[in-house]
Protein backbone atom coordinates (compact mmCIF):
# COMPACT_ATOMS: atom_id res chain seq x y z
CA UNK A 1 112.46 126.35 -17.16
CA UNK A 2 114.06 123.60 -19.86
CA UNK A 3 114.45 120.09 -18.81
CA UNK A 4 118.32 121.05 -19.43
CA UNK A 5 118.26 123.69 -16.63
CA UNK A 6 116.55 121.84 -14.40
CA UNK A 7 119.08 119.19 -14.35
CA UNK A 8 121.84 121.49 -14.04
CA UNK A 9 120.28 122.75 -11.28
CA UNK A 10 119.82 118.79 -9.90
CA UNK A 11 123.60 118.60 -10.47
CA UNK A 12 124.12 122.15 -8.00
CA UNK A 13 124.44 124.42 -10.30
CA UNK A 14 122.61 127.49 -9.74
CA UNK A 15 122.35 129.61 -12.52
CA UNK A 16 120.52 133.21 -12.92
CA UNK A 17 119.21 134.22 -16.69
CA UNK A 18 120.19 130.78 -18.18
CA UNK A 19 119.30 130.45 -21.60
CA UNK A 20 119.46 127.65 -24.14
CA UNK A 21 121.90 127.74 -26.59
CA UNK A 22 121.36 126.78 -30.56
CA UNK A 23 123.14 124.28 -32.10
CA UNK A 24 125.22 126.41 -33.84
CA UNK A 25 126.76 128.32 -30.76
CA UNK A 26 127.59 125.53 -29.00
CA UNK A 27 129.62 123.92 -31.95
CA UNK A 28 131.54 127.45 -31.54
CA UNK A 29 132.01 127.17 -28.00
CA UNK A 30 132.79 123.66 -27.76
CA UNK A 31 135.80 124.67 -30.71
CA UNK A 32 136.53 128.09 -28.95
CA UNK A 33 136.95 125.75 -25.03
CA UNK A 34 139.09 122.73 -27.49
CA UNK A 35 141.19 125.83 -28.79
CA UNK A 36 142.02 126.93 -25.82
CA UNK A 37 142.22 124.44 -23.37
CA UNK A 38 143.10 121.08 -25.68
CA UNK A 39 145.81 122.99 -27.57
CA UNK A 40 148.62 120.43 -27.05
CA UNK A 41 146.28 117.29 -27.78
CA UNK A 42 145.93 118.77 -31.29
CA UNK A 43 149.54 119.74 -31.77
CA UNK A 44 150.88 116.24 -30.49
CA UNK A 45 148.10 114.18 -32.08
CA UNK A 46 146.22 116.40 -34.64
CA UNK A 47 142.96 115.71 -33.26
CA UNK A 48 140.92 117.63 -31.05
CA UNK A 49 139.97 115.00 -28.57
CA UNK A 50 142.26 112.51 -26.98
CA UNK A 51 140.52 108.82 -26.88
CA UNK A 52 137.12 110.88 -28.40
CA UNK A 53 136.91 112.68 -24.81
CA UNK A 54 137.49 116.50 -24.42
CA UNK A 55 138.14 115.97 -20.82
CA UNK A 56 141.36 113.71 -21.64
CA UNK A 57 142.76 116.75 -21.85
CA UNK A 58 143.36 116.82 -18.29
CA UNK A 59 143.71 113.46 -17.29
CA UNK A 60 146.46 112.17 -20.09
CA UNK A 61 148.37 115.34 -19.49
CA UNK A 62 148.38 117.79 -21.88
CA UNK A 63 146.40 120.58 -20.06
CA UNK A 64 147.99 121.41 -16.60
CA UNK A 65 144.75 121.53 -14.18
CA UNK A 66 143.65 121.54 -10.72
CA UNK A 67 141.18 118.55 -9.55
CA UNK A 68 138.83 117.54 -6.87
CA UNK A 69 138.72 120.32 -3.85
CA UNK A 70 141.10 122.33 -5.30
CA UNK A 71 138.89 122.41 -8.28
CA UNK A 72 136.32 122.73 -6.49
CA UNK A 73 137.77 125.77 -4.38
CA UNK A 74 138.84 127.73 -7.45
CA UNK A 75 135.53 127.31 -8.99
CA UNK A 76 133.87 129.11 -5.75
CA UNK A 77 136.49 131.89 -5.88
CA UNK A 78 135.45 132.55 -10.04
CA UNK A 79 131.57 133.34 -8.56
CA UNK A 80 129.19 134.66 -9.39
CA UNK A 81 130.42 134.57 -13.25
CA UNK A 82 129.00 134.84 -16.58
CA UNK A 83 129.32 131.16 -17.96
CA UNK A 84 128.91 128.52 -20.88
CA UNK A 85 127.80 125.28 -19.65
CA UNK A 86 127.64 122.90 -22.34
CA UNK A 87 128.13 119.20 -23.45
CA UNK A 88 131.46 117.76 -24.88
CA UNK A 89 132.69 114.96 -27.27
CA UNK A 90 130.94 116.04 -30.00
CA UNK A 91 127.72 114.58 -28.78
CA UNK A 92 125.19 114.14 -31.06
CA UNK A 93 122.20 115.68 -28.69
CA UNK A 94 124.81 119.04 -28.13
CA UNK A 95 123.31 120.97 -25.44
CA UNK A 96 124.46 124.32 -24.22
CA UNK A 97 123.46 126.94 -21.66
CA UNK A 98 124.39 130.68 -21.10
CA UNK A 99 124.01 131.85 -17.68
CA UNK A 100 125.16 133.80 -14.80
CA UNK A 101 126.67 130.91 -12.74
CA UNK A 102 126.30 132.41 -8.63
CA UNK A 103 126.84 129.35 -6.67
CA UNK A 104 127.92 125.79 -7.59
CA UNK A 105 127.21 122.78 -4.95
CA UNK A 106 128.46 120.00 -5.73
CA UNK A 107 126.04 116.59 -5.47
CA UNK A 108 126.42 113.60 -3.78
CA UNK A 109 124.49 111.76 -6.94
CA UNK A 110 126.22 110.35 -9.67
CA UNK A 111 126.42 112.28 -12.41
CA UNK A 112 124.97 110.89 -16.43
CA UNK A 113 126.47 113.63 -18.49
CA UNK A 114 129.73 115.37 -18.69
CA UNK A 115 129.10 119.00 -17.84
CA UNK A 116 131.97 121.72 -18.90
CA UNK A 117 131.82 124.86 -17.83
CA UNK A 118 133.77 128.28 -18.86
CA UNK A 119 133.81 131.93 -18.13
CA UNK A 120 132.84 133.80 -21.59
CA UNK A 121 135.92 134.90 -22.46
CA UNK A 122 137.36 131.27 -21.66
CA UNK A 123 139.51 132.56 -19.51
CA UNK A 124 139.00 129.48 -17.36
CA UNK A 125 136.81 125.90 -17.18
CA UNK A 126 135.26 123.85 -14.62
CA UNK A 127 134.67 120.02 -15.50
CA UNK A 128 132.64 117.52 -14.01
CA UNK A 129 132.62 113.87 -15.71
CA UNK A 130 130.30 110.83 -15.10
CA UNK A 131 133.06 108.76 -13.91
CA UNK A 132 134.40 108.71 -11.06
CA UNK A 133 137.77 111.28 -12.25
CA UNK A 134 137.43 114.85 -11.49
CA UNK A 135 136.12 117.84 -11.20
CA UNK A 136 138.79 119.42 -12.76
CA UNK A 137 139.75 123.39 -13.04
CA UNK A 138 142.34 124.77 -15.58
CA UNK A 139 142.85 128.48 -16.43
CA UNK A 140 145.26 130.96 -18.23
CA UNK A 141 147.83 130.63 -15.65
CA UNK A 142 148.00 126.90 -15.23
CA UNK A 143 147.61 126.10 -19.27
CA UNK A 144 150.57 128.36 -20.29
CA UNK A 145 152.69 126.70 -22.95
């Protein structure tokens, strides 16, 4: 198992068949999840991001979301689901992961990386941050424009 998987799995994700992603997917999933779910950010500002972070999305109001245990509770209602786990923000050391995603707990530890998660057809997302703001849970339903 990848040092990458093994820390998801530190952070309670528990994953079945994950496999690292190349570079070059996860530059097309990271666009495909900012498509879909930071939509509004680009139309009002013409940039992807909002303050360089993906997940500004949701907390400067321009995705409509679910956060903390509701977040949490529609994440547990999505399982067991195929899923894209990857890295946002254009970071330069891009990771991502394609799994089957069967259970999710979430840790007591503090978190070091920003961990976004969506079905395969990003139907919906799951977002944990590093700070202190989150998880957060946004699908079809709640991002209609």
């Amino acid at each position: 198992m990848s040092d990458r998987i093994t820390k998801l799995a530190e952070y309670g994700f528990g994953l079945r068949d994950a496999v690292e992603l190349a570079s070059s997917d996860v530059w097309s999933i990271q666009r495909s999840w900012r498509e879909r779910f930071s939509k509004q950010i680009f139309l009002q500002t013409g940039k992807w991001t909002y303050g360089g972070t993906d997940w500004h999305t949701f907390t400067h109001g321009f995705c409509e979301h679910l956060a903390g245990r509701r977040a949490l509770a529609e994440l547990q209602a999505r399982l067991p689901a195929k899923v894209y786990l990857h890295s946002g923000d254009s970071h330069p050391r891009q990771w991502g992961v394609a799994a089957t995603l069967e259970s999710y707990a979430h840790p007591v530890a503090t978190w070091s990386d920003d961990v976004f998660v969506s079905d395969v057809s990003f139907g919906w997302t799951f977002v944990m941050t590093h700070h202190d703001e989150g998880p957060f849970y946004s699908d079809l339903i709640l991002s209609r424009e």
